[in-house]
C-alpha atoms as a PDB file:
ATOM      1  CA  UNK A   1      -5.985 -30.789 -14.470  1.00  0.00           C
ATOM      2  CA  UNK A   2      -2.539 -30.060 -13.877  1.00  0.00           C
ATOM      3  CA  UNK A   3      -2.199 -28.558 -17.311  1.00  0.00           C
ATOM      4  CA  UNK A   4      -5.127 -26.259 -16.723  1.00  0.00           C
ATOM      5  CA  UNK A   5      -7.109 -28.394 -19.158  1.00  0.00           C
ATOM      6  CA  UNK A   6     -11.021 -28.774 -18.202  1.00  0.00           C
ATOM      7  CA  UNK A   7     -11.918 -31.962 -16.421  1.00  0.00           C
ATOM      8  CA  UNK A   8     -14.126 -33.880 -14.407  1.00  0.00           C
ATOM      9  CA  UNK A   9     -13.968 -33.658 -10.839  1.00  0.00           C
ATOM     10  CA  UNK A  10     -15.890 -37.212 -10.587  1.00  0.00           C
ATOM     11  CA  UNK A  11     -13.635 -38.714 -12.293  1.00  0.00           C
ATOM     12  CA  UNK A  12     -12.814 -42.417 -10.847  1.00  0.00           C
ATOM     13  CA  UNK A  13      -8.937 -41.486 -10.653  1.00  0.00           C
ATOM     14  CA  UNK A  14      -9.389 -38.452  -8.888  1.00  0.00           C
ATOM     15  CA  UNK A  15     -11.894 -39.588  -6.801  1.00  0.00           C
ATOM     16  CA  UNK A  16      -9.427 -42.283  -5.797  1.00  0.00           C
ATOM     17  CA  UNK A  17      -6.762 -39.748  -4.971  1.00  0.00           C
ATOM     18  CA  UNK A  18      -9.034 -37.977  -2.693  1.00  0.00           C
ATOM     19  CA  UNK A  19     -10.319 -41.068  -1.200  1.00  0.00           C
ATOM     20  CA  UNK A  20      -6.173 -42.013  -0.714  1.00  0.00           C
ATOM     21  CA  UNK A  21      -5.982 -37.811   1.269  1.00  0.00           C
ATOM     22  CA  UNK A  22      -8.593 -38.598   3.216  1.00  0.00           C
ATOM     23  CA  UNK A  23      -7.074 -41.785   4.798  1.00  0.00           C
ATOM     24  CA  UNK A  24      -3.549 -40.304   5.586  1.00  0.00           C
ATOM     25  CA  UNK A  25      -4.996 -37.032   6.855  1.00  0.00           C
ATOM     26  CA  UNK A  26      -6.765 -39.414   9.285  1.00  0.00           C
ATOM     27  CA  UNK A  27      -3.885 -40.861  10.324  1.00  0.00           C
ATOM     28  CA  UNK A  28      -1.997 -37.985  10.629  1.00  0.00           C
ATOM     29  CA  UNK A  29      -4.504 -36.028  12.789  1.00  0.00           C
ATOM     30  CA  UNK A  30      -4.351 -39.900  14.975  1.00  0.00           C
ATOM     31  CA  UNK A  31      -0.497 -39.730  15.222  1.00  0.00           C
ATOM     32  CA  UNK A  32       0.802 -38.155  18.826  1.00  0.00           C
ATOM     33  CA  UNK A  33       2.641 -34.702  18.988  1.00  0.00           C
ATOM     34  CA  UNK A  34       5.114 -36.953  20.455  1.00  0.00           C
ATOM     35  CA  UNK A  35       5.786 -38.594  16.929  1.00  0.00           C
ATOM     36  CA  UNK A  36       7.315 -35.799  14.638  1.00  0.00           C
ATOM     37  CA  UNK A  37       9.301 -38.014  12.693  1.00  0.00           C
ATOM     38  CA  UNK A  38       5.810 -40.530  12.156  1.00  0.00           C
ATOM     39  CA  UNK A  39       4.395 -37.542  11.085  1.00  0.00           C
ATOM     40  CA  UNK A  40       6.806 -35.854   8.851  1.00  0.00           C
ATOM     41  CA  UNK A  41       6.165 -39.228   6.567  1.00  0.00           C
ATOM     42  CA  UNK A  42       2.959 -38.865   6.483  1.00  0.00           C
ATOM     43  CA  UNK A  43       3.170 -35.685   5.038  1.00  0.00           C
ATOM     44  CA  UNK A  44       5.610 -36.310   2.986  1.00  0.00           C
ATOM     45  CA  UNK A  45       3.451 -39.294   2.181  1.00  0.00           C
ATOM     46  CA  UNK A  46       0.449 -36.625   1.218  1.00  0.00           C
ATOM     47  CA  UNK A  47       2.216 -33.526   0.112  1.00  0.00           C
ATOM     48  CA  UNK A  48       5.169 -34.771  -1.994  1.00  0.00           C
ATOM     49  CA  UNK A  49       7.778 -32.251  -0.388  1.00  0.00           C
ATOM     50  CA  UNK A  50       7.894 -31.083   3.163  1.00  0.00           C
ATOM     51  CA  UNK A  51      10.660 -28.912   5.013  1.00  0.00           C
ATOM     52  CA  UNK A  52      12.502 -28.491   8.167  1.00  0.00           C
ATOM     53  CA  UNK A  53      10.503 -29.230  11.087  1.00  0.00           C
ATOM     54  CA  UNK A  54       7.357 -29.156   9.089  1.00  0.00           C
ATOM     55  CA  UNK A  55       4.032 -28.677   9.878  1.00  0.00           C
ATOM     56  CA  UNK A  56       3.382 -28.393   6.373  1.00  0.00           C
ATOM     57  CA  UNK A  57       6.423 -26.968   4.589  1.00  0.00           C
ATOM     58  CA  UNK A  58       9.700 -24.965   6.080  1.00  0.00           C
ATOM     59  CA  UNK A  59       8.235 -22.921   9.148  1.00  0.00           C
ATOM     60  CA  UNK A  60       4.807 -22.537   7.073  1.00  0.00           C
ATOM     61  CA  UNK A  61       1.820 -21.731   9.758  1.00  0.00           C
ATOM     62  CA  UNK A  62      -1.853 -22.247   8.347  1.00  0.00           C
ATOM     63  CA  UNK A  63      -4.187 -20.668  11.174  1.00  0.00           C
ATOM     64  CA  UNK A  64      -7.500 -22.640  11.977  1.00  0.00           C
ATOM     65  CA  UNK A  65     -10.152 -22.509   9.236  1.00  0.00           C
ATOM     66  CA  UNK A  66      -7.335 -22.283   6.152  1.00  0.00           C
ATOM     67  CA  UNK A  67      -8.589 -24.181   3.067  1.00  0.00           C
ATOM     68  CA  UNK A  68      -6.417 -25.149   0.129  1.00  0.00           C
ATOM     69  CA  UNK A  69      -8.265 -26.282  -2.744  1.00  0.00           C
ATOM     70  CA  UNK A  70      -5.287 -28.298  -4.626  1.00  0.00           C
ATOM     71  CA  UNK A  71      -6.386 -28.914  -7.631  1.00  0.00           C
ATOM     72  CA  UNK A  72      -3.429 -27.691  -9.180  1.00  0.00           C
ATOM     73  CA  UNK A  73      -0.112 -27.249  -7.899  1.00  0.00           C
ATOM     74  CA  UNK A  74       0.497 -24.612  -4.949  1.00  0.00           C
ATOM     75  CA  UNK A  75       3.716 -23.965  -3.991  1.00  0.00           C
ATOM     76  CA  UNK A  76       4.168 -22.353  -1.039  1.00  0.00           C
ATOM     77  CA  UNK A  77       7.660 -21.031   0.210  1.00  0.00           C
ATOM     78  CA  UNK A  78       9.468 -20.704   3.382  1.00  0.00           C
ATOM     79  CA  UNK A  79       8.488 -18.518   6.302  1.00  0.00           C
ATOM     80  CA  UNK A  80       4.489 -17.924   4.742  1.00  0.00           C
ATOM     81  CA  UNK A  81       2.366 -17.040   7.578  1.00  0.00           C
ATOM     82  CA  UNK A  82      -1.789 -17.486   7.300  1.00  0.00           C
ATOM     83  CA  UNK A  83      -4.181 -15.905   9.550  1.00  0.00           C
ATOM     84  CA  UNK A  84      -7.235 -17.956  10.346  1.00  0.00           C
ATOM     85  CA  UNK A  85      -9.557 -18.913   7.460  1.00  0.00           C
ATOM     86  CA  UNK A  86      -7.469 -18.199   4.753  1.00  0.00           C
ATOM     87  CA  UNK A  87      -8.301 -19.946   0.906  1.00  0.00           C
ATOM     88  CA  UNK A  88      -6.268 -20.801  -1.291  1.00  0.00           C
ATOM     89  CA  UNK A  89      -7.932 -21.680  -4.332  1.00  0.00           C
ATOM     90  CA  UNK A  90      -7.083 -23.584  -7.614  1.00  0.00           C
ATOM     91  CA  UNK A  91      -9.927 -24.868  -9.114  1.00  0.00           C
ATOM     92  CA  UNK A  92     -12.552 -22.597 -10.761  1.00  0.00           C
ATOM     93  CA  UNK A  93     -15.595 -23.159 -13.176  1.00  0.00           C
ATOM     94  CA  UNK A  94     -15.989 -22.079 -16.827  1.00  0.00           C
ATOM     95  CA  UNK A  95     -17.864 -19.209 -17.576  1.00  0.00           C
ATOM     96  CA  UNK A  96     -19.647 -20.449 -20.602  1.00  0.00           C
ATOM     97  CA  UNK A  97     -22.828 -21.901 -19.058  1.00  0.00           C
ATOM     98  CA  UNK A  98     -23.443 -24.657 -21.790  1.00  0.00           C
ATOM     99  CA  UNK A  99     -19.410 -25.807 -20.926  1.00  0.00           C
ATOM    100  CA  UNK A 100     -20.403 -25.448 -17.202  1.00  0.00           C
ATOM    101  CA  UNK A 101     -23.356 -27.906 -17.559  1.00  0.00           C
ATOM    102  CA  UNK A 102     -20.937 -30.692 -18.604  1.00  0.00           C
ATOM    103  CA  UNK A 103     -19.367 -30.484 -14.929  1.00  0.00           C
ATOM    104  CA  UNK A 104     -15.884 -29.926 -16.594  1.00  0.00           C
ATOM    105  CA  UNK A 105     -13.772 -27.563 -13.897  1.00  0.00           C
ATOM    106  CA  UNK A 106     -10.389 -26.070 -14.583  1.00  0.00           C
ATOM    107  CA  UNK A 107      -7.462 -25.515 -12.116  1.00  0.00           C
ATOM    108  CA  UNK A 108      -4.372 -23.066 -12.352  1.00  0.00           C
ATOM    109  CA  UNK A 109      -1.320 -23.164 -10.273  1.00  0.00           C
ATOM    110  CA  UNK A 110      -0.443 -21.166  -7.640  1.00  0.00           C
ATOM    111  CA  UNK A 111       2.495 -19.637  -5.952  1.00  0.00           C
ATOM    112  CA  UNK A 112       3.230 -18.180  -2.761  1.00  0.00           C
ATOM    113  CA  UNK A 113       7.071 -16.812  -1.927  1.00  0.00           C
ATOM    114  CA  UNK A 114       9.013 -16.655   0.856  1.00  0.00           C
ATOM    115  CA  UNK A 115       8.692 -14.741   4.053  1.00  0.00           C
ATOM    116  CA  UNK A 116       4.251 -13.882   2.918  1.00  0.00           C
ATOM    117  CA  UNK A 117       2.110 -12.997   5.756  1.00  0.00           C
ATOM    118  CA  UNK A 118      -1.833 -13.256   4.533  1.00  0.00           C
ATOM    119  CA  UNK A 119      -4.269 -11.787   6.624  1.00  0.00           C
ATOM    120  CA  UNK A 120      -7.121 -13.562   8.160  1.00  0.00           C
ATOM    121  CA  UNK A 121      -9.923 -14.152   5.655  1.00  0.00           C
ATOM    122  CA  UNK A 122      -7.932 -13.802   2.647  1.00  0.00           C
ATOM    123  CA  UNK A 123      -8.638 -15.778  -0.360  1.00  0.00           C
ATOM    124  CA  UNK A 124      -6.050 -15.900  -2.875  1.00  0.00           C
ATOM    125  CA  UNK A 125      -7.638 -17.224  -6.607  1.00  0.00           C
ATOM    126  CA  UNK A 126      -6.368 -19.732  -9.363  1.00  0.00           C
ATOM    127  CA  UNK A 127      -2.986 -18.395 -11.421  1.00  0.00           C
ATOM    128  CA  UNK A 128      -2.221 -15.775  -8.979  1.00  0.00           C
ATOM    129  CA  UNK A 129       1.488 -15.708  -7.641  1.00  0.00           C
ATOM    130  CA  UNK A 130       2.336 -13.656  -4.764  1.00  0.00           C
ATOM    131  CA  UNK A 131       5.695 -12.032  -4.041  1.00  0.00           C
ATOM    132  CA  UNK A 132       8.465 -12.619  -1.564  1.00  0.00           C
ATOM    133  CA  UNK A 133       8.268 -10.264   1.905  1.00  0.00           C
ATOM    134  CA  UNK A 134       4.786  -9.429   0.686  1.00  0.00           C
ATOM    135  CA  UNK A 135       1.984  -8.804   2.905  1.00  0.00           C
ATOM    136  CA  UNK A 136      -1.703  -9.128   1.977  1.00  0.00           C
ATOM    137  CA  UNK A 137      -4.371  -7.846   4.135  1.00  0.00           C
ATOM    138  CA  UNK A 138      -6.945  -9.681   5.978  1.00  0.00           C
ATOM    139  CA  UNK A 139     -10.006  -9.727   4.058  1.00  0.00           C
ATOM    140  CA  UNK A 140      -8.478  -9.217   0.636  1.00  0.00           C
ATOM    141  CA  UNK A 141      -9.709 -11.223  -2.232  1.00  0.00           C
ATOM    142  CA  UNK A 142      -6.221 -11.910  -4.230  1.00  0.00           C
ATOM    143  CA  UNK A 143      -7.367 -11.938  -8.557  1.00  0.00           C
ATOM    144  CA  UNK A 144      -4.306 -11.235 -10.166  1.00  0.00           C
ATOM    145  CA  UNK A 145      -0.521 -11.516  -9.415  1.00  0.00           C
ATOM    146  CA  UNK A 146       1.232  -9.116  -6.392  1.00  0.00           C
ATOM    147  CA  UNK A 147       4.878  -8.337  -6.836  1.00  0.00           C
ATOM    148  CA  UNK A 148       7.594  -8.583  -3.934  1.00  0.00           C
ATOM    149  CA  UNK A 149       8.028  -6.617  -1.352  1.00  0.00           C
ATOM    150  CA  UNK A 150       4.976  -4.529  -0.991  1.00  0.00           C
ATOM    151  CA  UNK A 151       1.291  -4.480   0.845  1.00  0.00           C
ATOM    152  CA  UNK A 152      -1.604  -4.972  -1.120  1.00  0.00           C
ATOM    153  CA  UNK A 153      -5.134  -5.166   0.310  1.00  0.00           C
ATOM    154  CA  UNK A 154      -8.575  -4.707  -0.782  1.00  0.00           C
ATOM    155  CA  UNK A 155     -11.329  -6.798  -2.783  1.00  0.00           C
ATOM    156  CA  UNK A 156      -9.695  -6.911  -5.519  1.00  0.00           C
ATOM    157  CA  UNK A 157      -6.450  -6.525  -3.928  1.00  0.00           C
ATOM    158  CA  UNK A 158      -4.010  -3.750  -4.877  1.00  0.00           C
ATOM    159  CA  UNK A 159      -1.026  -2.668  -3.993  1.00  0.00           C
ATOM    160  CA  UNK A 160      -0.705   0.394  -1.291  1.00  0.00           C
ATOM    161  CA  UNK A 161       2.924   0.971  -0.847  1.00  0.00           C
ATOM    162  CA  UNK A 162       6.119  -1.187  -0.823  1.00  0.00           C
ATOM    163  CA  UNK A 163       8.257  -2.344   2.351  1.00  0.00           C
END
C-alpha cells in the first residue's frame, strides 16, 4: 500500500490496524480538554508524529467535516489551515474494470507544505503535493501538483496568480 502497489483493503492486517484507529480515536474524543498532555499521546499513539501544542500536527486546524483517507502517507506541514469538509484522499481504484473486480485499491502519498490554507469543500487527490504559502480555493478539486506560493482554484484546480 505504502509503495503504491495494489492491495486489498480487507485484508486481515489492515483491517486490524483500522480496528486498533478506531479504539484510540475513541479514547481520544473520551479524554477531557483538561488533559493535553493525555492527549498528545494518544495522538502520537495514532499518528506517529505530532507537533507543538497539537491538535493534529504544529498549529494544523482541520474544520468540521475534514476527511483524510490515509491510505498512504500524508504529510502535512506547519501552519495548514482546512475549511470545513475538506478531503484528503489517498486511496483510489484501478481503472481497468477486470483489475477493479478483484477489489485490489491503490494509494499514493500526499503532501501538504507549510503555511496552506484550503478552502472549504476542497478535495485534494492521491500523488498530489501542494506548495508552501499556497492557497487553494474552496470548492476546488486538487488532480495534479500546485507549486508554492500561488492561488489555484477551480475543478480541476489551476493556478490564477502567485502571492
Amino acid at each position: 500500500m505504502l509503495a503504491g502497489e495494489l492491495y486489498l483493503a480487507s485484508d486481515p492486517e489492515l483491517a486490524a490496524e483500522n480496528q486498533r484507529a478506531s479504539r484510540l480515536l475513541r479514547q481520544y474524543h473520551q479524554i477531557p480538554e483538561t488533559e493535553p498532555l493525555e492527549r498528545q499521546r494518544l495522538l502520537r499513539e495514532l499518528l506517529g508524529r505530532v507537533g507543538e501544542n497539537p491538535i493534529i500536527g504544529d498549529r494544523f486546524y482541520m474544520n468540521y467535516g475534514g476527511v483524510i483517507l490515509d491510505c498512504n502517507r500524508v504529510q502535512i506541514g506547519d501552519d495548514v489551515l482546512c475549511g470545513p469538509s475538506v478531503q484528503i484522499y489517498t486511496a483510489y481504484h484501478p481503472t481497468d474494470p477486470a483489475l477493479r473486480r478483484t477489489q485490489q485499491e491503490l494509494a499514493a502519498p500526499i503532501t501538504i507544505g507549510n503555511t496552506v490554507w484550503i478552502g472549504g469543500g476542497a478535495i485534494i487527490c492521491p500523488g498530489v503535493t501542494i506548495g508552501d504559502n499556497t492557497t487553494i480555493g474552496a470548492g476546488s478539486v486538487v488532480t495534479r501538483d500546485i507549486p508554492a506560493n500561488v492561488v489555484a482554484v477551480g475543478n480541476p484546480c489551476r493556478v490564477i496568480r502567485s502571492v
